[in-house]
Protein backbone atom coordinates (compact mmCIF):
# COMPACT_ATOMS: atom_id res chain seq x y z
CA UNK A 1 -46.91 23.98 40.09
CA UNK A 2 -46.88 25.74 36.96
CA UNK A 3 -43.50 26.78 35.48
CA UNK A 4 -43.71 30.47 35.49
CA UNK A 5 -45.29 30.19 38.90
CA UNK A 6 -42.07 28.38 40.02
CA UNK A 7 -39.74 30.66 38.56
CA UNK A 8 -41.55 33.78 40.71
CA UNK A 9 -41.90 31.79 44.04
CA UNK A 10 -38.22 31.61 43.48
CA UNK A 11 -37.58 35.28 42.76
CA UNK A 12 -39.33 35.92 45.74
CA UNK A 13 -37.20 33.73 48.00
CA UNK A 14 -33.77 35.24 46.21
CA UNK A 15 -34.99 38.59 46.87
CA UNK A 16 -35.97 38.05 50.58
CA UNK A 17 -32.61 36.50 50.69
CA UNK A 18 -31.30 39.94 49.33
CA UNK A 19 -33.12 42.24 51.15
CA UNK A 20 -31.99 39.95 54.57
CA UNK A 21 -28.19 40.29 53.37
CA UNK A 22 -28.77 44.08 52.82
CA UNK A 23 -30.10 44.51 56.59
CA UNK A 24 -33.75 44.41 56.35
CA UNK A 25 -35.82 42.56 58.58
CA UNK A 26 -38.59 40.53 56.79
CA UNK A 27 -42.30 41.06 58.57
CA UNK A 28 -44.49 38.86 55.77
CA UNK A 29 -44.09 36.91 52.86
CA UNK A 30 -47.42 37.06 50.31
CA UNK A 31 -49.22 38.75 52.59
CA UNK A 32 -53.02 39.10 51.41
CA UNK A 33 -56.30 40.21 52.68
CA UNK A 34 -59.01 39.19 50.51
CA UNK A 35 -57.88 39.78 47.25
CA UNK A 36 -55.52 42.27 47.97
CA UNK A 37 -51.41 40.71 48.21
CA UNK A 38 -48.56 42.20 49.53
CA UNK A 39 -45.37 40.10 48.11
CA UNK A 40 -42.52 41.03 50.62
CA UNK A 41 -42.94 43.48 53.84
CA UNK A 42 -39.92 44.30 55.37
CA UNK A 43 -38.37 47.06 57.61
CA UNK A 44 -34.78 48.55 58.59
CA UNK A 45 -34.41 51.33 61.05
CA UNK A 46 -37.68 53.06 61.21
CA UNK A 47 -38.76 52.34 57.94
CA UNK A 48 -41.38 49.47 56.54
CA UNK A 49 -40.69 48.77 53.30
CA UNK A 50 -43.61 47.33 51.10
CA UNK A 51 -41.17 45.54 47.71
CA UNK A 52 -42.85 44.50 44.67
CA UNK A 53 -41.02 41.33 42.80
CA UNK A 54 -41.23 40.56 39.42
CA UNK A 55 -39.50 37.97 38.59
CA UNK A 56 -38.59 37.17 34.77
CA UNK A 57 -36.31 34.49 32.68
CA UNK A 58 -35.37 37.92 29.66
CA UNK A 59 -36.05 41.08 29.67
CA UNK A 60 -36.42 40.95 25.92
CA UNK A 61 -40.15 42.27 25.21
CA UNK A 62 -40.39 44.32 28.58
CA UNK A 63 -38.41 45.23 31.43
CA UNK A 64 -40.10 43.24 34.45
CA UNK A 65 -40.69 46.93 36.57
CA UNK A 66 -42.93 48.10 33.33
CA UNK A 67 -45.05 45.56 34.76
CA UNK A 68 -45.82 47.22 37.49
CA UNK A 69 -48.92 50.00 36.39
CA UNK A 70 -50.38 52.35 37.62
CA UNK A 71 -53.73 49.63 38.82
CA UNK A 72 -50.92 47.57 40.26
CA UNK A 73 -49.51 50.59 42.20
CA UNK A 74 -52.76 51.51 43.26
CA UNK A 75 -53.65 47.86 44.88
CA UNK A 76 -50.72 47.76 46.66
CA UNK A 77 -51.16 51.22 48.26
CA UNK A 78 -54.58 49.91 49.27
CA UNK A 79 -52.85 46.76 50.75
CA UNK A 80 -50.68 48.07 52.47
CA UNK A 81 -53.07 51.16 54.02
CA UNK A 82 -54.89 47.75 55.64
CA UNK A 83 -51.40 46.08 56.49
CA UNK A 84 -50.75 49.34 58.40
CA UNK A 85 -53.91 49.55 60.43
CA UNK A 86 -54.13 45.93 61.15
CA UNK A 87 -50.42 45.99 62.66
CA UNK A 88 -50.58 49.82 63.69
CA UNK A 89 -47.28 50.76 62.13
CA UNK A 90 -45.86 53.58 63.16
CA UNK A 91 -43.27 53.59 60.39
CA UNK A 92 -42.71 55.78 57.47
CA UNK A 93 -43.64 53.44 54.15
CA UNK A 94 -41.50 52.83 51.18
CA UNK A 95 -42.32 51.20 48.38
CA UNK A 96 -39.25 49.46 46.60
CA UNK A 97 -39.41 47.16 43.54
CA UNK A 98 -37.02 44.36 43.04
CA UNK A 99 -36.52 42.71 40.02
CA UNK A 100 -34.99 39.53 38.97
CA UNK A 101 -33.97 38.56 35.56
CA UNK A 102 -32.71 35.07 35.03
CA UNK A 103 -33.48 31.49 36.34
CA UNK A 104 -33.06 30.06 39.57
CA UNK A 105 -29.78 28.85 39.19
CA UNK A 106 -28.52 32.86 38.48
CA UNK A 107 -30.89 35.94 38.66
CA UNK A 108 -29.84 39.43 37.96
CA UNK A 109 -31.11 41.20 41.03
CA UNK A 110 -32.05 45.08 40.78
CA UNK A 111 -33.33 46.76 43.95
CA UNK A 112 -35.11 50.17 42.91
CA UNK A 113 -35.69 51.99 46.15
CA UNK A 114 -38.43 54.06 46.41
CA UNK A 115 -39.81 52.86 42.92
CA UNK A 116 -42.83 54.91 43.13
CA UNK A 117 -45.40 57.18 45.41
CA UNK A 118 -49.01 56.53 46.84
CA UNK A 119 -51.27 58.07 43.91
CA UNK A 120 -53.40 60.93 45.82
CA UNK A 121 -56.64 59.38 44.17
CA UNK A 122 -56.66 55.17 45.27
């Protein structure tokens, strides 16, 4: 496996891990249909919780949630608008980013709730 693919398989795992310690309830894990991916689905209470993860070893050139544009938002709002009528959800949706700067051995974790809205036009 590639280096940089290694280092965000293991954000992933840290952030489940953080999201688990934090109370939330992990449904999937790289969730895809087709093309479309869904990294981590989770829920607390009454509330499913669709979390980007970017995963980076510096934040020196960009901050790893300026990687998440507009295109990006708008693929995972179509992901998870087929995650939701495959499963019939009856949940509100969230969509949280969590980022992880770092290396395996010691990420900083940042959990941005509600990171962003559905875009009216996707």
């Amino acid at each position: 496996m590639a280096q940089h693919n290694q280092l965000g398989k293991s954000g992933e795992e840290r952030a489940a891990e953080y999201l688990i310690s934090k109370g939330y309830i992990i449904r999937d894990v790289n969730w895809r249909s087709g093309k479309m991916e869904l990294d981590l689905v989770a829920y607390r209470d009454t509330t499913l919780v669709v979390v980007e993860v970017k995963t980076r070893r510096n934040s020196e050139f960009l901050r790893p949630e300026e990687a998440v544009t507009l295109r990006k938002i708008k693929n995972i709002v179509r992901a998870t608008d087929a995650y939701v009528r495959l499963f019939q959800i009856p949940f509100e949706v969230r969509f949280d980013i969590i980022t992880l700067v770092g290396d395996a051995e010691h990420f900083e974790i940042e959990h941005i709730e509600d990171a962003f809205l559905a875009p009216l036009n996707c």
